[in-house]
C-alpha atoms as a PDB file:
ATOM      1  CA  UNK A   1      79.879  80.898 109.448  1.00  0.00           C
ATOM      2  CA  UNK A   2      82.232  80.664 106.135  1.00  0.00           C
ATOM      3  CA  UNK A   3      81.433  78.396 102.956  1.00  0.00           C
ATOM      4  CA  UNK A   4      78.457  77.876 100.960  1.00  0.00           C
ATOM      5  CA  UNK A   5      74.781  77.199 103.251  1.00  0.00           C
ATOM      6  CA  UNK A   6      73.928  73.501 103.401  1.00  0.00           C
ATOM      7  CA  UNK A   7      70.980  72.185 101.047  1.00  0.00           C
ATOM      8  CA  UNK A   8      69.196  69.054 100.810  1.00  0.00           C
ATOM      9  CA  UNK A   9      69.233  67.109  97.992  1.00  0.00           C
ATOM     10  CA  UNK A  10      68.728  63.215  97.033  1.00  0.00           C
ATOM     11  CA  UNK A  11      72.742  63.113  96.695  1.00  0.00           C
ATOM     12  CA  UNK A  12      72.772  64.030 100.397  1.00  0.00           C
ATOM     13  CA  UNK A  13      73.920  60.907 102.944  1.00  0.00           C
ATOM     14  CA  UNK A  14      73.929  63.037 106.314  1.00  0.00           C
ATOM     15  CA  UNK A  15      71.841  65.526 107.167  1.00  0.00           C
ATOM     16  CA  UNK A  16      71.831  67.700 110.250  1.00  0.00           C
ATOM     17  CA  UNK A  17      69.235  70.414 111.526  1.00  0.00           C
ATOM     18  CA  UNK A  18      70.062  72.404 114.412  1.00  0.00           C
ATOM     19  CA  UNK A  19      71.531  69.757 115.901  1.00  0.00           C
ATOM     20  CA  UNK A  20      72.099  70.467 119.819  1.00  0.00           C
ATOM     21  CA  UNK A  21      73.205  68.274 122.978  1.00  0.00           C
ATOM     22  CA  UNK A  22      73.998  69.394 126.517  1.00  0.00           C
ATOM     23  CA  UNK A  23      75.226  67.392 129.126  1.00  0.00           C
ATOM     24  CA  UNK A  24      74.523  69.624 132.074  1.00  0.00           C
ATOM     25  CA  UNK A  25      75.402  73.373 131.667  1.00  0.00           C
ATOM     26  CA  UNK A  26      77.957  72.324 128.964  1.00  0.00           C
ATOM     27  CA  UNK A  27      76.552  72.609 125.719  1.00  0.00           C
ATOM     28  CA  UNK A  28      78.838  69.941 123.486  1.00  0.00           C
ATOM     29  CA  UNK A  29      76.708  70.651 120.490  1.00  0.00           C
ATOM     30  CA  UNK A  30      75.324  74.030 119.326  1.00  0.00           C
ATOM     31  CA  UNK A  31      72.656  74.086 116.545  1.00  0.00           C
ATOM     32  CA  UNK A  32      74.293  72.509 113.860  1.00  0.00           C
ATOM     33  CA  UNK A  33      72.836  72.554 110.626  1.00  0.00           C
ATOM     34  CA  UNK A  34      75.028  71.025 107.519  1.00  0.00           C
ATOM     35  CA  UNK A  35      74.241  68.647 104.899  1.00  0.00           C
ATOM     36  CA  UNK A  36      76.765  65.745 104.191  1.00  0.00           C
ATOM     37  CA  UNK A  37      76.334  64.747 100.339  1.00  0.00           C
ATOM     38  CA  UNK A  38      76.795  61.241  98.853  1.00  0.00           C
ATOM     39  CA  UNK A  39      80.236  60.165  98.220  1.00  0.00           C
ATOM     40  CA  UNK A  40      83.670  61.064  98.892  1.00  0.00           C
ATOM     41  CA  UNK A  41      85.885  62.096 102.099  1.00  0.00           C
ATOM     42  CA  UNK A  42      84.370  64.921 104.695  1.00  0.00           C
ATOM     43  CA  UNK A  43      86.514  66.004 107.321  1.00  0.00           C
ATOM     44  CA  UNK A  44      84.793  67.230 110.194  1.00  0.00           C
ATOM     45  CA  UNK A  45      87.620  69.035 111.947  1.00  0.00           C
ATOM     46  CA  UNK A  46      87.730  71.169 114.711  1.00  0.00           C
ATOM     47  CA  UNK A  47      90.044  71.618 118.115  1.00  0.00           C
ATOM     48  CA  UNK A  48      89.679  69.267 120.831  1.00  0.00           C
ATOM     49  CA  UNK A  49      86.518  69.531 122.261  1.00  0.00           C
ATOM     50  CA  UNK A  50      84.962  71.105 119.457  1.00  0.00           C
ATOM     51  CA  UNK A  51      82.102  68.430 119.708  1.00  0.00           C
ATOM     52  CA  UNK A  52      83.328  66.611 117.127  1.00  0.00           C
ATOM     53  CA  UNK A  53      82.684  63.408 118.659  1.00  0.00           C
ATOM     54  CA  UNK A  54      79.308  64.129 120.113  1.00  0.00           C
ATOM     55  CA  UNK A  55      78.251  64.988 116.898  1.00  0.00           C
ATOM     56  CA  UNK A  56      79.669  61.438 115.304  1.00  0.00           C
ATOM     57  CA  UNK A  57      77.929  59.359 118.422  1.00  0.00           C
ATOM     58  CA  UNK A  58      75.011  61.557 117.974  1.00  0.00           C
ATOM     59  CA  UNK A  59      74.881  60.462 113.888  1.00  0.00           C
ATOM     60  CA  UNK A  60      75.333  56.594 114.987  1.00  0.00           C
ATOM     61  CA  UNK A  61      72.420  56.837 117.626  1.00  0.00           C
ATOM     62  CA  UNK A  62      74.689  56.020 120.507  1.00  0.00           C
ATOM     63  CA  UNK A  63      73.508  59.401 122.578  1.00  0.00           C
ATOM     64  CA  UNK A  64      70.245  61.486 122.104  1.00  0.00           C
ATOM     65  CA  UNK A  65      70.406  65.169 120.800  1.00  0.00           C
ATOM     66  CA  UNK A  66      68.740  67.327 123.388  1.00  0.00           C
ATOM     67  CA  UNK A  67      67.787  69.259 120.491  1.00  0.00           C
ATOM     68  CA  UNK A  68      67.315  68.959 116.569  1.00  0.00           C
ATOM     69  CA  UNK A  69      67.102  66.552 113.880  1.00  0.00           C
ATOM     70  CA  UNK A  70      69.278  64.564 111.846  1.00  0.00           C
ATOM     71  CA  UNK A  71      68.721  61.661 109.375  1.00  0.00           C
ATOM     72  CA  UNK A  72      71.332  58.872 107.596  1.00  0.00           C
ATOM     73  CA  UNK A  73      71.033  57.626 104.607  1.00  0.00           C
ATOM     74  CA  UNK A  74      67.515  59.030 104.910  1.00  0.00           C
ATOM     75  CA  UNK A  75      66.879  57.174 107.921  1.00  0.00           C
ATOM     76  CA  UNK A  76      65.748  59.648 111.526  1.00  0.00           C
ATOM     77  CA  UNK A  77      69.041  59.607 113.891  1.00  0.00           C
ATOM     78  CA  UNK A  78      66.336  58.552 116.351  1.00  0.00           C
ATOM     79  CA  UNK A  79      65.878  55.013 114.683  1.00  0.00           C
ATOM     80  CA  UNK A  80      69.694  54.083 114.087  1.00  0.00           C
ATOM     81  CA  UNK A  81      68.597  50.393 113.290  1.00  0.00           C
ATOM     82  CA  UNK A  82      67.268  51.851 110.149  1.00  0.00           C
ATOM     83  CA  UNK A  83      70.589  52.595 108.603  1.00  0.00           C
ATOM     84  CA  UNK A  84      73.297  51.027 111.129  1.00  0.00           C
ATOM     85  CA  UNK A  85      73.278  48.010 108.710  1.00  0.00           C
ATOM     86  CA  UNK A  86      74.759  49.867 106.131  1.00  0.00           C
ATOM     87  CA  UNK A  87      77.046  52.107 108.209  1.00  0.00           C
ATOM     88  CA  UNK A  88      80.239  51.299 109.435  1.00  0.00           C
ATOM     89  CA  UNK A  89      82.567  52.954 112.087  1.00  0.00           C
ATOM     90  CA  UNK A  90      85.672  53.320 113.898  1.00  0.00           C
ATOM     91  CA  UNK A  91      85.038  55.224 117.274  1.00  0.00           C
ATOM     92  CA  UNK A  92      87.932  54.195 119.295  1.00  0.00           C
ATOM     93  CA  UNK A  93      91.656  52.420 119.034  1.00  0.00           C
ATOM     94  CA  UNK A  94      90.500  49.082 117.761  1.00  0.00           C
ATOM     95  CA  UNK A  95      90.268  46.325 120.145  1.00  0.00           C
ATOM     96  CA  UNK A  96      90.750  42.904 119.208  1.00  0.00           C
ATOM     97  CA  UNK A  97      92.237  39.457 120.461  1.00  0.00           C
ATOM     98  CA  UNK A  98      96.043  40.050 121.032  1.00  0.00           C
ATOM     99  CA  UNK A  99      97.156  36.384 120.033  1.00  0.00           C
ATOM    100  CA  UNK A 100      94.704  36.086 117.534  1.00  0.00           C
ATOM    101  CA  UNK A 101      95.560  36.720 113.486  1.00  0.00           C
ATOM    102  CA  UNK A 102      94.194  39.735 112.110  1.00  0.00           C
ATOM    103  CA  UNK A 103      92.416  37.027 109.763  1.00  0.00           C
ATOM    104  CA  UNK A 104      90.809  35.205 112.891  1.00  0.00           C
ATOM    105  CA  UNK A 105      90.026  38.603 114.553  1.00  0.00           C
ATOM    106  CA  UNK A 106      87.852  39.496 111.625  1.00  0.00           C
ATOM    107  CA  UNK A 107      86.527  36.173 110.693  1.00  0.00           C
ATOM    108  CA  UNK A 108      85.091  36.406 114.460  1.00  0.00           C
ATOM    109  CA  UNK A 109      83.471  39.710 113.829  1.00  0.00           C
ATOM    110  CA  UNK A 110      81.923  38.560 110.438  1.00  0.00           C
ATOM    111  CA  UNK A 111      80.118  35.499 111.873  1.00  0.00           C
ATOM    112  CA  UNK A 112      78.619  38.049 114.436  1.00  0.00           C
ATOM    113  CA  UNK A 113      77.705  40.804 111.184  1.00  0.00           C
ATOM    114  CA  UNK A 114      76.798  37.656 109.379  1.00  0.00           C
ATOM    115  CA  UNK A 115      78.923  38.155 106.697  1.00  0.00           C
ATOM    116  CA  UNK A 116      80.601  35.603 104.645  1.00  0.00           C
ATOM    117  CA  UNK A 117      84.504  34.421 105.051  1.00  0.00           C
ATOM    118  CA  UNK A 118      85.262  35.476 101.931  1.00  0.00           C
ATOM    119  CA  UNK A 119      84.471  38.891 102.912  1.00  0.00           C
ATOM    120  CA  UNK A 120      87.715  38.743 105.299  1.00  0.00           C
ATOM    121  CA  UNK A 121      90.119  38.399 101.892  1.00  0.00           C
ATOM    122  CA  UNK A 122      88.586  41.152 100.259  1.00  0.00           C
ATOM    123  CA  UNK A 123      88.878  43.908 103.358  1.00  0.00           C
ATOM    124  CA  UNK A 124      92.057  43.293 104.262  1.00  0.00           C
ATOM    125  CA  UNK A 125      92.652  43.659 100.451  1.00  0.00           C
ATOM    126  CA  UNK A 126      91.424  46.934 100.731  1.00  0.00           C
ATOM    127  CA  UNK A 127      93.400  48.107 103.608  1.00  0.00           C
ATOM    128  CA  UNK A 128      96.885  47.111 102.205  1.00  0.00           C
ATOM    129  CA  UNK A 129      96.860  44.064 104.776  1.00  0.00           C
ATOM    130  CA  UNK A 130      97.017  41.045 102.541  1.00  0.00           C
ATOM    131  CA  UNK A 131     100.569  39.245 103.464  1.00  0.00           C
ATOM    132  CA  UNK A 132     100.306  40.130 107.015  1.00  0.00           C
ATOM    133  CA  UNK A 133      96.487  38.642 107.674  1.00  0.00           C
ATOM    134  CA  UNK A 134      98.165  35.925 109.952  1.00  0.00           C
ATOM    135  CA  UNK A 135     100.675  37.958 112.001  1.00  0.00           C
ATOM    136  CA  UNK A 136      99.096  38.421 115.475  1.00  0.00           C
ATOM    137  CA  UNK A 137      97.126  41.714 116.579  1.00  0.00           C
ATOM    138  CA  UNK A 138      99.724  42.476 119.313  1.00  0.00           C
ATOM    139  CA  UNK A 139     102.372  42.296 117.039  1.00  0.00           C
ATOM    140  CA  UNK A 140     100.906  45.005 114.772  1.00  0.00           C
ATOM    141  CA  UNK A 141     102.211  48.573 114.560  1.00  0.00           C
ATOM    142  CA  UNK A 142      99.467  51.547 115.753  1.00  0.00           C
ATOM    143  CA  UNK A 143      99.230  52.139 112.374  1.00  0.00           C
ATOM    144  CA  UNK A 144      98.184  48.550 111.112  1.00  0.00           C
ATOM    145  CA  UNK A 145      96.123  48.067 113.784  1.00  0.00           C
ATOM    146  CA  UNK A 146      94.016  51.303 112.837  1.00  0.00           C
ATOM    147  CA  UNK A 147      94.175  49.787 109.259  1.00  0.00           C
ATOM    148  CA  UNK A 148      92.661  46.251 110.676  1.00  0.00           C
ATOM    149  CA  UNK A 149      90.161  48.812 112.623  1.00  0.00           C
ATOM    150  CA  UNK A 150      88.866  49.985 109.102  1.00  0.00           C
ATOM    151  CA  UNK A 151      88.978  46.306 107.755  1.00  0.00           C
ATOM    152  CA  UNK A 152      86.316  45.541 110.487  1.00  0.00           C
ATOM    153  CA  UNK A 153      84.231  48.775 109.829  1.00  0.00           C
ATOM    154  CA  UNK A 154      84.004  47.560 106.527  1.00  0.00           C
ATOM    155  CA  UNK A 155      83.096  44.029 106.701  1.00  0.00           C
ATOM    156  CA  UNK A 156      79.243  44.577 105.885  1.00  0.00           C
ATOM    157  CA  UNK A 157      80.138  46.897 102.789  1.00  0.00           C
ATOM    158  CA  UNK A 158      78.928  49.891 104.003  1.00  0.00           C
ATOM    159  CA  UNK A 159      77.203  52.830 102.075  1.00  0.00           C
ATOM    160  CA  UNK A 160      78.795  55.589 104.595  1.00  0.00           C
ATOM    161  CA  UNK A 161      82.010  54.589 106.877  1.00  0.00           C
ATOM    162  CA  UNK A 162      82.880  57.179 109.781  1.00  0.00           C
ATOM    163  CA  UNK A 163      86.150  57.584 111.446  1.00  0.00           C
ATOM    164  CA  UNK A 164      86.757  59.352 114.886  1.00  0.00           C
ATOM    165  CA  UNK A 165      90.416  60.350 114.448  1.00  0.00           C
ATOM    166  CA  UNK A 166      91.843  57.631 112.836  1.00  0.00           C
ATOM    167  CA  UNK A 167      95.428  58.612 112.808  1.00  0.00           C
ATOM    168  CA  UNK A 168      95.661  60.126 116.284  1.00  0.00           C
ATOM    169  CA  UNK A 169      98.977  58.844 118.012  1.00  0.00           C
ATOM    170  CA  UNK A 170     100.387  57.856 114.611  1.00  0.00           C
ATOM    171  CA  UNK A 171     103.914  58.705 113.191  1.00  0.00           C
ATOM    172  CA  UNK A 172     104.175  60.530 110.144  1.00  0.00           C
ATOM    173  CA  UNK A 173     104.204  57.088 107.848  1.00  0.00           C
ATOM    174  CA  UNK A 174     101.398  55.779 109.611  1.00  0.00           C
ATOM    175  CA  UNK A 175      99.140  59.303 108.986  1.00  0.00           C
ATOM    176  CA  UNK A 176     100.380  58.692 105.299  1.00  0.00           C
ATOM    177  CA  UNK A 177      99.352  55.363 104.837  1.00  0.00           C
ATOM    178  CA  UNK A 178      95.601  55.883 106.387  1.00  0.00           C
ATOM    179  CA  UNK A 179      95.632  59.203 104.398  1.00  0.00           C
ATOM    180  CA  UNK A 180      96.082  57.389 101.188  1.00  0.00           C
ATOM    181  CA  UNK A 181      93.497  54.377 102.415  1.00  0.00           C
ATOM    182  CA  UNK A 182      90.964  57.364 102.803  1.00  0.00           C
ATOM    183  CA  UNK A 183      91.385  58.878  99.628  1.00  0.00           C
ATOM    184  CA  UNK A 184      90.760  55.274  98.101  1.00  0.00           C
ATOM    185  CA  UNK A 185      87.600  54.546  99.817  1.00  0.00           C
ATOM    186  CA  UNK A 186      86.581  58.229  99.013  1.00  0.00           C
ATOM    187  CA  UNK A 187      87.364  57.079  95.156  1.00  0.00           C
ATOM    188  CA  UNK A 188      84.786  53.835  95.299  1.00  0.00           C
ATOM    189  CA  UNK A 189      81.885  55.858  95.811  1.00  0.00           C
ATOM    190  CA  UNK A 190      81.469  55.808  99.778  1.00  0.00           C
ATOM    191  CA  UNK A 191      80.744  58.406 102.107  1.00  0.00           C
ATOM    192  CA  UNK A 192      83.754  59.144 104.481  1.00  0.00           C
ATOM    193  CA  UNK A 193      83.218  61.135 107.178  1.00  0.00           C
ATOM    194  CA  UNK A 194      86.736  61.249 108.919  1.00  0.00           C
ATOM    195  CA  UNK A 195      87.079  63.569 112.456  1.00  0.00           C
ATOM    196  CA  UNK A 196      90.416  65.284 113.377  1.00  0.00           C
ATOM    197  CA  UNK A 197      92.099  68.190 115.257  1.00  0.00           C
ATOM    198  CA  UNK A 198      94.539  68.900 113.029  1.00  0.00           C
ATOM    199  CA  UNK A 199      94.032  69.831 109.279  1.00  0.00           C
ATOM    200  CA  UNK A 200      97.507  68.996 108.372  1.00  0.00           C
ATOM    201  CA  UNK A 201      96.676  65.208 109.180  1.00  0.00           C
ATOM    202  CA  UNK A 202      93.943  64.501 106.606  1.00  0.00           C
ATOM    203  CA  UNK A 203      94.061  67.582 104.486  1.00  0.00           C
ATOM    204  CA  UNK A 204      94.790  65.538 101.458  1.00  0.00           C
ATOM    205  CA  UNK A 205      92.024  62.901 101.932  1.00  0.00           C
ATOM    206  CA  UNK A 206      88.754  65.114 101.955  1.00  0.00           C
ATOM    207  CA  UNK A 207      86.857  66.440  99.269  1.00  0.00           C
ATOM    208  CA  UNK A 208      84.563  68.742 101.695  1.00  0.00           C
ATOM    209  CA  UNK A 209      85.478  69.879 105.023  1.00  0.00           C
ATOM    210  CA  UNK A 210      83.394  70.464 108.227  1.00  0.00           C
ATOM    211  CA  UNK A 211      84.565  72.948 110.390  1.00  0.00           C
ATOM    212  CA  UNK A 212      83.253  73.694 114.362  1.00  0.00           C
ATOM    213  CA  UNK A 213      84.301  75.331 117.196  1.00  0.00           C
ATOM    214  CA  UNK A 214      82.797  74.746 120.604  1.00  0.00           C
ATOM    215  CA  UNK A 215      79.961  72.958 119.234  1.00  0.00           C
ATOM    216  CA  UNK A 216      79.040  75.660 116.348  1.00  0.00           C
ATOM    217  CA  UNK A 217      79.572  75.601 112.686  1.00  0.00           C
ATOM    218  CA  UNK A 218      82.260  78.222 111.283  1.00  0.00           C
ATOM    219  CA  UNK A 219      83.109  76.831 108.030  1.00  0.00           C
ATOM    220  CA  UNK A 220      81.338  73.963 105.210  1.00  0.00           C
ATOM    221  CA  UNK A 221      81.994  73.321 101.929  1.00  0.00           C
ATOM    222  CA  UNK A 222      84.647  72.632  99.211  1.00  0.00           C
ATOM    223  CA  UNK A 223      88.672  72.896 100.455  1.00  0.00           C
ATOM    224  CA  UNK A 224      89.155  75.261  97.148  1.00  0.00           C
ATOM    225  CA  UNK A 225      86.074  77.241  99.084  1.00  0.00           C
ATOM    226  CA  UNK A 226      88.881  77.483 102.051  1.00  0.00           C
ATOM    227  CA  UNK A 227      91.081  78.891 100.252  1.00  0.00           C
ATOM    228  CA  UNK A 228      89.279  81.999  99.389  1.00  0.00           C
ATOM    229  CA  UNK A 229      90.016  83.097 103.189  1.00  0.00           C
ATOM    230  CA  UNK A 230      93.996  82.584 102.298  1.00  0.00           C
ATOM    231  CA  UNK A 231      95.545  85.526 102.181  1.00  0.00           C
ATOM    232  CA  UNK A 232      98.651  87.059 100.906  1.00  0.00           C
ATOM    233  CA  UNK A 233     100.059  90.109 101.863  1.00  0.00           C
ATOM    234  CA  UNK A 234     103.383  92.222 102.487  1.00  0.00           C
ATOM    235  CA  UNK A 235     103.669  94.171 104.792  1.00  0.00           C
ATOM    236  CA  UNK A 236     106.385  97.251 106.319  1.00  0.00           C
ATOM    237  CA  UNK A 237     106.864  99.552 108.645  1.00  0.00           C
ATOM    238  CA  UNK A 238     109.155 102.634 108.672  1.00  0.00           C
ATOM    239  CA  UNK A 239     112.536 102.747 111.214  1.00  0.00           C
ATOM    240  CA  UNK A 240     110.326 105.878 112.717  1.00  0.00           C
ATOM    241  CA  UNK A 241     107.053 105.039 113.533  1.00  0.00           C
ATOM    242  CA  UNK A 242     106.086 109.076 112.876  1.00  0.00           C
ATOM    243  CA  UNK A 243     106.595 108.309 109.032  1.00  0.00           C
ATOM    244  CA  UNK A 244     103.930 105.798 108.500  1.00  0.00           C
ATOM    245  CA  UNK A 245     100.924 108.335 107.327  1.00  0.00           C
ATOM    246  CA  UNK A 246     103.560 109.703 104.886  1.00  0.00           C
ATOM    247  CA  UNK A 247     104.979 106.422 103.475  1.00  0.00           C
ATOM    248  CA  UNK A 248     101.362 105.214 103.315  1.00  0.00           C
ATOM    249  CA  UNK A 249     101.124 108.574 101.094  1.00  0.00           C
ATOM    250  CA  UNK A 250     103.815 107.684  98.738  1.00  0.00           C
ATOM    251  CA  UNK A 251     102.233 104.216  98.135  1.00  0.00           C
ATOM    252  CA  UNK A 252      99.496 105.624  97.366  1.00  0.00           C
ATOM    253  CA  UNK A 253     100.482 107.968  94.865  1.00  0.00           C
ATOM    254  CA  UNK A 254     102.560 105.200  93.177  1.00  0.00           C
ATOM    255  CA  UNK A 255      98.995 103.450  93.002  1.00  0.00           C
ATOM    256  CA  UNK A 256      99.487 100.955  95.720  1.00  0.00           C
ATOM    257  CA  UNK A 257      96.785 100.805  98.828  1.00  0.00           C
ATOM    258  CA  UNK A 258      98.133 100.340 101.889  1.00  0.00           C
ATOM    259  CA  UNK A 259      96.272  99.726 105.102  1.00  0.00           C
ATOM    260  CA  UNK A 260      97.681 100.866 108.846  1.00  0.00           C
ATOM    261  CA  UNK A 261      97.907  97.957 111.032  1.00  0.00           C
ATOM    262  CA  UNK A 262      99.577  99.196 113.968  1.00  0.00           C
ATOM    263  CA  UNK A 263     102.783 100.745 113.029  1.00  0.00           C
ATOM    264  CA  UNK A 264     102.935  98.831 109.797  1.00  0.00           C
ATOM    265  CA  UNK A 265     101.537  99.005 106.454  1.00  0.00           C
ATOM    266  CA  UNK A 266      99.193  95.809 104.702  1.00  0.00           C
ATOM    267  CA  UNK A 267      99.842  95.995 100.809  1.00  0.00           C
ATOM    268  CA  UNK A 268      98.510  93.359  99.117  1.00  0.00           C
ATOM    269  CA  UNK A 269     100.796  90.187  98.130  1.00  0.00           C
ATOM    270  CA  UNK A 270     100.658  90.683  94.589  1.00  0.00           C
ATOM    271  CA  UNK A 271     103.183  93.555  94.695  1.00  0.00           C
ATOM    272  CA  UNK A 272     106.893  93.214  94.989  1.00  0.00           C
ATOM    273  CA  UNK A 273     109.070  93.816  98.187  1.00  0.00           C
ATOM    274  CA  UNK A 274     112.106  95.499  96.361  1.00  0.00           C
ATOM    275  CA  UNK A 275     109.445  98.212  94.563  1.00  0.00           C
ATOM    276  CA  UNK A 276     107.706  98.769  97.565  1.00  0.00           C
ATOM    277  CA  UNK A 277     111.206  99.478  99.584  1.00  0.00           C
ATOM    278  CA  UNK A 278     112.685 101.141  96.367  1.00  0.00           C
ATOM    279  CA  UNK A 279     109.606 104.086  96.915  1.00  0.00           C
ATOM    280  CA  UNK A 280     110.498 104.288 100.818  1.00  0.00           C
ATOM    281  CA  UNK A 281     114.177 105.078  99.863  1.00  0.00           C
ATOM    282  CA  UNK A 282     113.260 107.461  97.126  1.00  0.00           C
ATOM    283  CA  UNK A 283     111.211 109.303  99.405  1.00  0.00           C
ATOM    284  CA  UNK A 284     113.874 109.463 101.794  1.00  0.00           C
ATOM    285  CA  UNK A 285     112.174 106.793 104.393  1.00  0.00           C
ATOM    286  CA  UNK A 286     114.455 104.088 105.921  1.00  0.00           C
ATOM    287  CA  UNK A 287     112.629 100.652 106.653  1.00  0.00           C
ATOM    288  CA  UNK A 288     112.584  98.623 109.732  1.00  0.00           C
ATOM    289  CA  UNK A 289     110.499  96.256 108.437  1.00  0.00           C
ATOM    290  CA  UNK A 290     109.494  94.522 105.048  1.00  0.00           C
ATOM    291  CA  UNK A 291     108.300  90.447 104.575  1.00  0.00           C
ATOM    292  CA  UNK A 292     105.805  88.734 102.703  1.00  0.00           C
ATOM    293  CA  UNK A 293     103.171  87.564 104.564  1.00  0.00           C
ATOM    294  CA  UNK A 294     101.083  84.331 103.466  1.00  0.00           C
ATOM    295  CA  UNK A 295      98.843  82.540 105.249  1.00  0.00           C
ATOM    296  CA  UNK A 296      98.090  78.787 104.032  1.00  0.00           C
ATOM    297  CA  UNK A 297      94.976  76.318 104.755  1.00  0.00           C
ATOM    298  CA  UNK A 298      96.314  75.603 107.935  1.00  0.00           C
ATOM    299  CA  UNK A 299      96.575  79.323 109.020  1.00  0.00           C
ATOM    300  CA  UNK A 300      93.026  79.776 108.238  1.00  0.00           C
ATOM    301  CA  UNK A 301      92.036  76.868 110.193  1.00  0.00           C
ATOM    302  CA  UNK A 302      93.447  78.012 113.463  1.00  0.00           C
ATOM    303  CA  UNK A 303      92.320  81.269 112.438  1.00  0.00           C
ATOM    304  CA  UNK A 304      88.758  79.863 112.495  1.00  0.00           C
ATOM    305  CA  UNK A 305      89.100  77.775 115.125  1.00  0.00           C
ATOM    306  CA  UNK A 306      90.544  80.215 117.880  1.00  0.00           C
ATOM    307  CA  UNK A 307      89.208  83.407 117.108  1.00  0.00           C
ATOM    308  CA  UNK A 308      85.478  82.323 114.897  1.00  0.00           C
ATOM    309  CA  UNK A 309      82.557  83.163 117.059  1.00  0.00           C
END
């Protein structure tokens, strides 16, 4: 597992000890242990059927662990009426009254939270839905209808607001717009704990990621912690593969390391291509081969996810 070890503290709004659930002989959910701290966005990423949303129904009290602990907002998973009060959530696509306004949808779901009309204003405010409040659910684009989704997630004012892959299905605007939304809510002090396949998608948004693979924790902490494993190389390989041990040799004299990887070379990023192939053709060595190699955030997620045990 990459990224700093989880540690309690009163700043902490999740917390998760060797969390486990099996349905069968499948086992969704593999001793997790991470702590979720107070404010901001958390991605918890991984590749479909990481677990991901296990873990999130697991955290809302909708399934039992088979295994482990957990608590939110220092309340036992095991009690969920403890905290679901001040917890709101977007599992699925939102579902609401077709021919209804967005404004009636939600005034609907605040008599049954017990929340206050005036409420309905200030969420849709939020979401970037004021203007459109009376256009009709069915009318609404994927996008705004995930927005109107968060609107109702937020009705009660909650301390910690999860999201099961929010912008799955949407265009690139649409990812943009609930990007930006996250970021916001990230910004007012809540805890946002967003799920996603894809890094790319919400990236931008969190503060902290989550990362698991098959149920098992490979990477938690900081993004800038993520980019530690980035990596940035150059790398060549001589028109005769018989010459690599001797180019290797010349590098080396010249004071650059270079480490066999097949019939290439690995230098490291910081030096230039045209000195590197200027000592080749001074020693007399044509290449076959010479690129920069760099590998980005999203490289070392995949890298994690389809090769971490």
């Amino acid at each position: 597992m990459l990224g700093s070890m989880p540690h309690a503290s009163a700043s902490t709004a999740i917390t998760i000890s060797g969390l486990t659930k099996r349905f069968g002989s499948l086992t969704a959910v593999d001793d997790l242990t991470v702590d979720i701290p107070t404010g901001g966005v958390v991605g918890l990423l991984g590749p479909n059927g990481a677990g991901k949303s296990t873990v999130i129904r697991m955290l809302l009290g909708l399934i039992r662990p088979t295994s482990g602990s957990g608590t939110v907002l220092d309340h036992p998973i095991t009690n969920p009426e403890a905290f679901l009060p001040r917890v709101g959530a977007l599992i699925e696509a939102p579902t609401m009254y077709p021919k209804l306004s967005a404004e009636r949808n939600l005034r609907s779901l605040a008599r049954l939270a017990g929340v206050s009309d005036g409420r309905v204003a200030e969420v849709l405010h939020i979401v970037g839905l004021t203007g459109r409040e009376q256009d009709p659910f069915g009318d609404y684009s994927l996008g705004m209808k995930q927005r109107l989704g968060i609107a109702a997630a937020l009705l009660r004012d909650p301390e910690v607001l999860v999201l099961d892959e929010p912008t799955n299905g949407l265009d690139p605007a649409g990812i943009v717009e609930i990007r930006d939304l996250l970021v916001s809510l990230g910004r007012q002090g809540r805890t946002v704990v967003v799920s996603s396949h894809l890094l790319a998608e919400i990236q931008a948004a969190c503060d902290r990621l989550v990362i698991i693979k098959r149920g098992r924790l490979v990477f938690e902490g900081p993004i800038h912690e993520l980019l530690t494993h980035t990596t940035d190389a150059v790398r060549l390989a001589p028109e005769h593969a018989g010459e690599r041990d001797h180019l290797a040799q010349i590098l080396s004299e010249a004071g650059v390391r270079a480490v066999p990887d097949g019939e290439e070379l690995v230098v490291d990023g910081c030096q230039e291509p045209a000195a590197l192939n200027r000592l080749a053709a001074d020693a007399g060595i044509v290449l076959r081969e010479l690129h920069r190699e760099h590998q980005d955030l999203e490289d070392v997620f995949l890298r994690l996810t389809t090769t971490a045990a």
